[in-house]
Protein backbone atom coordinates (compact mmCIF):
# COMPACT_ATOMS: atom_id res chain seq x y z
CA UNK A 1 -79.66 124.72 121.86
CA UNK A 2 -76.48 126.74 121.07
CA UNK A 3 -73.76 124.46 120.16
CA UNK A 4 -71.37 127.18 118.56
CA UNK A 5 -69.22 128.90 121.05
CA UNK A 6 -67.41 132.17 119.80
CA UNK A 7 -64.33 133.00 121.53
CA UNK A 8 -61.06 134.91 120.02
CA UNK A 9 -57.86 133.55 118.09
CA UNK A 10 -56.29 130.77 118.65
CA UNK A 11 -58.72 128.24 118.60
CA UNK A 12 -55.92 125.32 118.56
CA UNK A 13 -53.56 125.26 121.20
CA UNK A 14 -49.67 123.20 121.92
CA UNK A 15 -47.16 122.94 123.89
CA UNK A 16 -44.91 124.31 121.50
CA UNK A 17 -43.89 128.15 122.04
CA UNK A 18 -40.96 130.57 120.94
CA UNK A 19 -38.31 129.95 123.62
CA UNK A 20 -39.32 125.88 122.81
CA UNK A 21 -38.44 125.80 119.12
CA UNK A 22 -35.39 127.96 119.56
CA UNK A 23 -33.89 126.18 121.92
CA UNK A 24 -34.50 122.96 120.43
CA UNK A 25 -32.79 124.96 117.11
CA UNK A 26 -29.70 125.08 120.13
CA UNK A 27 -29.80 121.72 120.89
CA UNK A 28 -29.42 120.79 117.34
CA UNK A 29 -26.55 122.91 116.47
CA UNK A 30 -24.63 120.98 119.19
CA UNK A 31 -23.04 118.15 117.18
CA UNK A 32 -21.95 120.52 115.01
CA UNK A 33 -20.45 122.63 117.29
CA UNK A 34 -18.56 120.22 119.00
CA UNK A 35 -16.58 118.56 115.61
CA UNK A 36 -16.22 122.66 114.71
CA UNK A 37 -14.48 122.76 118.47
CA UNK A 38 -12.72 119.42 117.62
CA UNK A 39 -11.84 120.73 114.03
CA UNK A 40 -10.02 123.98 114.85
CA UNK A 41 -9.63 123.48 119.15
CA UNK A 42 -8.86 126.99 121.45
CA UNK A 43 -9.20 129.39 118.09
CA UNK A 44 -12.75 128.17 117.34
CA UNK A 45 -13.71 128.79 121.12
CA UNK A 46 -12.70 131.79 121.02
CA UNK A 47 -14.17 132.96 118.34
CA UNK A 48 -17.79 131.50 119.45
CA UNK A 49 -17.56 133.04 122.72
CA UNK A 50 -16.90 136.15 121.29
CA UNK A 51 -20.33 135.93 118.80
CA UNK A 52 -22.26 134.69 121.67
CA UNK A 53 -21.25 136.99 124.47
CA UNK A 54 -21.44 139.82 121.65
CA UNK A 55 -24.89 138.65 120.23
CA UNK A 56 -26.37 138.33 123.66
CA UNK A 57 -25.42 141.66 125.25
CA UNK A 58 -26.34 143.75 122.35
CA UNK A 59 -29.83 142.43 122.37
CA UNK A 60 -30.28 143.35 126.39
CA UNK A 61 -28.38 146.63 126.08
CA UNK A 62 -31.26 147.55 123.33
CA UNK A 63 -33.77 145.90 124.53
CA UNK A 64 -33.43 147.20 128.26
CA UNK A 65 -32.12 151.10 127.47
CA UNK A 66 -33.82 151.50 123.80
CA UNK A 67 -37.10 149.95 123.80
CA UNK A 68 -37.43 150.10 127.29
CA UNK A 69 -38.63 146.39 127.06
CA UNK A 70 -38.49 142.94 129.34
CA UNK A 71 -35.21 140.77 128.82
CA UNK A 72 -35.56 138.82 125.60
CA UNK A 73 -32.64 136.63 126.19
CA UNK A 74 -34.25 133.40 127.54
CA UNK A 75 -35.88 133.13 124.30
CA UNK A 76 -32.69 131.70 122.57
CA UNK A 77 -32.90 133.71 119.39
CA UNK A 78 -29.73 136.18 120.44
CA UNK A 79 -27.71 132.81 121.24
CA UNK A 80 -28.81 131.27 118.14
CA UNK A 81 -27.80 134.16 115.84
CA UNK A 82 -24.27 134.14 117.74
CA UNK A 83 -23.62 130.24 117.54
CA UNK A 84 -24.48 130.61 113.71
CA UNK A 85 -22.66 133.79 112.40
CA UNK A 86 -19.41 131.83 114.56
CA UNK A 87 -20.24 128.76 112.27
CA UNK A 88 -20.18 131.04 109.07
CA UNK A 89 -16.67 132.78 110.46
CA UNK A 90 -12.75 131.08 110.02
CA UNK A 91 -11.44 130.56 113.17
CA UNK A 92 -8.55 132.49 112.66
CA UNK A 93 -10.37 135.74 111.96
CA UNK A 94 -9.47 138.36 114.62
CA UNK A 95 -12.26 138.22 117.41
CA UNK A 96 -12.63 142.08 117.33
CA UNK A 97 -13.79 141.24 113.22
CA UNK A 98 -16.17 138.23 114.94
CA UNK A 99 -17.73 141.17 117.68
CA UNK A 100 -18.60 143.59 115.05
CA UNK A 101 -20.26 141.48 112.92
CA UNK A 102 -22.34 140.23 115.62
CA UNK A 103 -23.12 143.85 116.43
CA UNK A 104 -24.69 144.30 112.71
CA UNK A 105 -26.40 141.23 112.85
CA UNK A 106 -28.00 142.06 116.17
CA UNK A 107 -28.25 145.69 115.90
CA UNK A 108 -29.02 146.30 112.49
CA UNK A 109 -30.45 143.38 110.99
CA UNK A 110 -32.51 142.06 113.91
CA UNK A 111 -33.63 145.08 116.49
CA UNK A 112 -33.51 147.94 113.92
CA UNK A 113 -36.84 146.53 112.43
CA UNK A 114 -38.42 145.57 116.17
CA UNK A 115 -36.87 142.76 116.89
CA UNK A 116 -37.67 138.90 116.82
CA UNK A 117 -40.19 138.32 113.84
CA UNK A 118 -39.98 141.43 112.52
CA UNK A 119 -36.43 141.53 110.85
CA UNK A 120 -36.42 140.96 106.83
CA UNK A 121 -33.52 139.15 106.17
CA UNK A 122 -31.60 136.62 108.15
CA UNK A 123 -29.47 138.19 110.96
CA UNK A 124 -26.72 135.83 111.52
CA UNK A 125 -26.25 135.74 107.49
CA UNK A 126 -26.07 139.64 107.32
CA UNK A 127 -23.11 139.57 109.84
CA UNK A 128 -21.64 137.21 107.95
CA UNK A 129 -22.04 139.20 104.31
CA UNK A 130 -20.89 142.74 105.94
CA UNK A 131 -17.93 141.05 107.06
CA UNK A 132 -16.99 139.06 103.53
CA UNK A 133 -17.39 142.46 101.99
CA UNK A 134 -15.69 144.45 104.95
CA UNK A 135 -12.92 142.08 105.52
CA UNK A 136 -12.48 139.47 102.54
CA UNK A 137 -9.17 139.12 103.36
CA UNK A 138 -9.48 137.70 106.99
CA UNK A 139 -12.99 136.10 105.77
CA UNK A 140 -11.37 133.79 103.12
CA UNK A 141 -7.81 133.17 105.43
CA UNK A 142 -8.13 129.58 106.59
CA UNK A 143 -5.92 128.09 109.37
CA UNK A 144 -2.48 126.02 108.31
CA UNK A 145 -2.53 122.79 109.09
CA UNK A 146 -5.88 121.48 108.82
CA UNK A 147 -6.78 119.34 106.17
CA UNK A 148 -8.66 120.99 102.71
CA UNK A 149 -10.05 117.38 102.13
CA UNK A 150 -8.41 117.37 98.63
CA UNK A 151 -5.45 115.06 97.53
CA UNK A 152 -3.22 116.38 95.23
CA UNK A 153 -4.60 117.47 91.83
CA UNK A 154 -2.94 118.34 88.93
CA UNK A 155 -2.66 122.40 88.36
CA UNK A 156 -4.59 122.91 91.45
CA UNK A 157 -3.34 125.52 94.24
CA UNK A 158 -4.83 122.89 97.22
CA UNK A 159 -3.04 120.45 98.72
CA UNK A 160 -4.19 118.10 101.53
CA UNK A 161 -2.22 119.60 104.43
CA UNK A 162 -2.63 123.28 102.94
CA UNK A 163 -4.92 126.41 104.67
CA UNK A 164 -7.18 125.91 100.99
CA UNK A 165 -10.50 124.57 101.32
CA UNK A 166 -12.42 121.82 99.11
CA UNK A 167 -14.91 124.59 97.83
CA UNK A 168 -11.85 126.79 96.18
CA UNK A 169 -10.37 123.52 94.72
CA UNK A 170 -14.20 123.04 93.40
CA UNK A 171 -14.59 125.88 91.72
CA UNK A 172 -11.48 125.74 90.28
CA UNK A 173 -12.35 121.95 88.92
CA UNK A 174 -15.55 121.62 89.28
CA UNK A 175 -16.17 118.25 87.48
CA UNK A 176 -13.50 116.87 90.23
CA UNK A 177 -14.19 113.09 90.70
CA UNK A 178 -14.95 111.53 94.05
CA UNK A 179 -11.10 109.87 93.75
CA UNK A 180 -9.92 113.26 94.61
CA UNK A 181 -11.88 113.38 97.81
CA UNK A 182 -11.54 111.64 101.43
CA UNK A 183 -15.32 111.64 101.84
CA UNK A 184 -14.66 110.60 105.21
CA UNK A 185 -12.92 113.65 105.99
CA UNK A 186 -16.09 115.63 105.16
CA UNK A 187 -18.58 113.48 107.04
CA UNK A 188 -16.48 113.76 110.23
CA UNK A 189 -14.88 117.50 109.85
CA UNK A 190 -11.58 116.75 109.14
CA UNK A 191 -11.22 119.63 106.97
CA UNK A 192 -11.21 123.08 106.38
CA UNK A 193 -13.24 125.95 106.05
CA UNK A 194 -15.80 128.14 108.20
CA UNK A 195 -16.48 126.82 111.43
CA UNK A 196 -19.95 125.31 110.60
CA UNK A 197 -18.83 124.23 107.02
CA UNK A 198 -16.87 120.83 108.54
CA UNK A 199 -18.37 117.56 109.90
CA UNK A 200 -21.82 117.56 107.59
CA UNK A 201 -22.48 114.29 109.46
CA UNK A 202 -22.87 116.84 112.31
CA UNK A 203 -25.41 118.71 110.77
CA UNK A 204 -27.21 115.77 109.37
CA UNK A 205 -27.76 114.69 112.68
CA UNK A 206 -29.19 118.11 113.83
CA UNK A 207 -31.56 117.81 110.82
CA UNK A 208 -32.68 114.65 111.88
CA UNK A 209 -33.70 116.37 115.70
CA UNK A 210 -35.20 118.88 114.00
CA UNK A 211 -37.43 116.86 111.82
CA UNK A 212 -38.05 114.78 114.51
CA UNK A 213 -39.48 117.80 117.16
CA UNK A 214 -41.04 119.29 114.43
CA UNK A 215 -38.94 122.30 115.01
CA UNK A 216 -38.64 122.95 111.02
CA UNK A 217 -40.79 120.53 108.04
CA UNK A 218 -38.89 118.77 104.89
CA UNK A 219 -39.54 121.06 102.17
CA UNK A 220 -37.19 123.75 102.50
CA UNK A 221 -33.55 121.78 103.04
CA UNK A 222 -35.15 119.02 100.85
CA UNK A 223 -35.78 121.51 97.81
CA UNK A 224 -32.45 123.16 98.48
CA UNK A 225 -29.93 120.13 98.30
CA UNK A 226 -32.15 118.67 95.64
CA UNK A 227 -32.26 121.96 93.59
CA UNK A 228 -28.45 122.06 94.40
CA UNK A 229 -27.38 118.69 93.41
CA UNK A 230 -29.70 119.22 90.13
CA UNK A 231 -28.05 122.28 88.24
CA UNK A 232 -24.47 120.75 89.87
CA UNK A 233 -24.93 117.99 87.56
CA UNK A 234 -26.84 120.50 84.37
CA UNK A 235 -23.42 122.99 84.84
CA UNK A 236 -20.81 120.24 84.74
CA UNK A 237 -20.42 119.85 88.55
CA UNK A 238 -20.33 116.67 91.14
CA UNK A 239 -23.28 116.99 92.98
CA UNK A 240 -21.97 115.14 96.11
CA UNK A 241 -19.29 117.35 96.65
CA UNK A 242 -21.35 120.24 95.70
CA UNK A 243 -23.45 119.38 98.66
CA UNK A 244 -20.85 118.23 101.30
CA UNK A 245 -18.25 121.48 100.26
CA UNK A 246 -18.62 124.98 102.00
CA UNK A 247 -21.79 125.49 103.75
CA UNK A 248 -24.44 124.51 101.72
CA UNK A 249 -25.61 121.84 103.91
CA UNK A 250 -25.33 124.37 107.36
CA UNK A 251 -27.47 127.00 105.16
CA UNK A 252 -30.01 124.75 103.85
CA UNK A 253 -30.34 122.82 107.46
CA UNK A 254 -29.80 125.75 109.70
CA UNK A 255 -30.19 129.17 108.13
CA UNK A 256 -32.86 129.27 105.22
CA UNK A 257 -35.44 127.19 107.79
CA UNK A 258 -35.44 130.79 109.89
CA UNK A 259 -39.40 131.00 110.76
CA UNK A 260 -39.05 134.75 110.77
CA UNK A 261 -37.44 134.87 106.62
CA UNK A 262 -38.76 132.32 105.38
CA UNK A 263 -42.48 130.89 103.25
CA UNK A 264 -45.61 130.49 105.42
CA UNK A 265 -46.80 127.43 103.41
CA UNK A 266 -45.43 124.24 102.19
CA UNK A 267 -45.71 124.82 98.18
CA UNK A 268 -43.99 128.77 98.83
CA UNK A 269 -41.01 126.67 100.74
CA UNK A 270 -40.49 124.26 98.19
CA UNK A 271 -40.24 127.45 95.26
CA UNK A 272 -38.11 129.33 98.07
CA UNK A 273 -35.86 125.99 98.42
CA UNK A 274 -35.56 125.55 94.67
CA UNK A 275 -34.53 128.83 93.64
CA UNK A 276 -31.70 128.78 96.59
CA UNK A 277 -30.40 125.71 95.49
CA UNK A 278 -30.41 127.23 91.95
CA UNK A 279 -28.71 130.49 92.86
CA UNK A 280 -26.16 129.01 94.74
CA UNK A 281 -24.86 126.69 92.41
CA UNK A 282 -25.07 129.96 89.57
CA UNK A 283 -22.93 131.70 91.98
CA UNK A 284 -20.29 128.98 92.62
CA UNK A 285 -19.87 128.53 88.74
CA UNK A 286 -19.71 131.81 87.62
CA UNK A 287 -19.52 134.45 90.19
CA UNK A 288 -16.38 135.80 91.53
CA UNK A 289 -17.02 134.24 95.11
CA UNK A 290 -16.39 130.32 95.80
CA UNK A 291 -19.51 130.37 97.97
CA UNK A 292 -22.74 131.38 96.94
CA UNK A 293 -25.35 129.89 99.35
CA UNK A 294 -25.26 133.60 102.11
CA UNK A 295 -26.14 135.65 98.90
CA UNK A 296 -28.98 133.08 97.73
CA UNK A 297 -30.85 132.97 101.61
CA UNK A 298 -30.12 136.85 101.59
CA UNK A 299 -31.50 137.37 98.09
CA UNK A 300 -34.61 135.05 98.21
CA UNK A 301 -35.38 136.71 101.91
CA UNK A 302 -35.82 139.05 100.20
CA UNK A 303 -38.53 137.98 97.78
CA UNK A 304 -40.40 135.93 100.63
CA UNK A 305 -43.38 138.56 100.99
CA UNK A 306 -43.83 138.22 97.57
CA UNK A 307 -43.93 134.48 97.88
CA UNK A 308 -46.51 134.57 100.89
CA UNK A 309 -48.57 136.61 98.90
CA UNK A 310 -49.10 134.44 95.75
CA UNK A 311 -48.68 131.20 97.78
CA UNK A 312 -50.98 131.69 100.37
CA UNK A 313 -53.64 129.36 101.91
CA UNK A 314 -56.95 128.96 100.35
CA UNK A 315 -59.04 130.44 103.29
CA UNK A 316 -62.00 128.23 104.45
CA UNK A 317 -65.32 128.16 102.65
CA UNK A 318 -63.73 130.47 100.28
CA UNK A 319 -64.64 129.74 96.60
CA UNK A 320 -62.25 129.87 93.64
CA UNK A 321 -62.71 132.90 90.71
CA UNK A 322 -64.30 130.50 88.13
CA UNK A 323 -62.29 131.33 84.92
């Protein structure tokens, strides 16, 4: 009697799917959103409606008249990639800046190589870079009024009620003790920077949903704030402000977990974490730009095919090379 039955790929089956995962990505960005709407109030709206809208009709138009394609909307991935390039914009950039960028980050970095699962670097954090080095001016212009989360500090240019941010006053100080900080203020968002840089409590809690659904797995934000926090302390840093300023923590959480740009397997994601975390931090300390962590997903994107390649699963009833 036969007892083997040969059928085709896959063998193992879920409920989990495309349009699942990304919209549970959605559903996780939420908290996050709402202390960024809180944060910043009309201006921040604005300037998410903009990406979204943008984002989402630039996907159909080349989709429907390019490749001639169904609708790939309902999927989520367009609305994602708007929601995050908005969290990596200052609310007072002009929203005509905020629709091109989501033009290059859909057009270019997303549908020019096929489309979903196809594109090699992250599309939201593409927008995001052509803009910093289109625009830096509107890209690092913060609104007045909101908090930096910084009390006064002697020969530094931030002041609690000025347009600064903590991550300028960080790299300007970057052993800067915890006294100087209202740690409150960047748990809750009461602070300034890029839409998705305030309230990390926010984003903490969208981890959490994530981990929980199984949506994304430990080893890549793990290895990044750990890596992070590690060469904070070995260059001089604080390592909990390292981690709670700019958008390290919205990177590591929301950005470098991007199934499409990131390791297959669990040891490739921990080297791919680590060597973010790393770069980052190198960046902040001595590179021209306060933040580093766009240029570190971008960069180590980049080097993920490598990373498959010599990280890859030992195929079953495959033997070893004896050496």
């Amino acid at each position: 009697m036969n007892n083997l039955t040969v059928s085709l790929s896959p063998h193992i089956h879920s409920r989990n799917s495309i349009t699942r995962e990304m919209w549970n990505v959605i559903i996780a960005l939420i908290p996050a959103l709402a202390v960024a709407i809180w944060t910043f109030g009309l201006p921040a709206l604005a300037v998410i409606a903009v990406c979204l809208a943008t984002c989402v009709l630039c996907e159909w138009l080349i989709v429907r008249f390019l490749f001639h394609r169904p609708s790939t909307i309902a999927d989520g991935s367009a609305i994602i990639t708007g929601l995050l390039l908005a969290f990596n914009l200052p609310a007072s950039i002009p929203l005509w800046m905020a629709a091109v960028g989501s033009v290059v980050a859909i057009a270019i970095a997303k549908m020019s190589f096929g489309g979903l699962g196809r594109n090699i670097w992250n599309p939201a954090l593409t927008g995001r870079v052509f803009l910093l080095i289109s625009f830096p001016a509107a890209m690092t212009t913060w609104p007045e009024g909101v908090a930096s989360g910084v009390a006064h500090i002697s020969g530094a240019s931030a002041h609690a009620n000025s347009g600064a941010t903590l991550l300028t006053t960080l790299n300007a100080h970057p052993g800067m003790d915890l006294d100087s900080v209202n740690i409150l203020n960047l748990l809750t968002g009461n602070m300034n920077g890029s839409l998705g840089e305030v309230g990390s409590l926010a984003i903490i809690i969208g981890l959490i949903y994530l981990l929980a659904t199984k949506t994304i797995k430990w080893q890549i934000p793990v290895s990044i704030l750990a890596s992070a926090a590690f060469f904070s302390f070995i260059f001089g840093g604080n390592p909990l402000l390292d981690l709670l300023a700019g958008g390290l923590m919205l990177g590591a959480v929301f950005m470098a977990t991007d199934y499409v740009t990131s390791p297959m397997t669990a040891k490739g994601q921990i080297i791919y974490g680590i060597l973010i975390g790393m770069i980052t931090i190198i960046i902040r300390r001595f590179g021209s730009y306060p933040e580093g962590v766009s240029f570190a997903i971008l960069l180590m994107n980049s080097f993920v095919p490598l990373i498959n390649r010599y990280c890859r699963p030992r195929v079953f009833g495959e033997r070893r090379a004896a050496k």
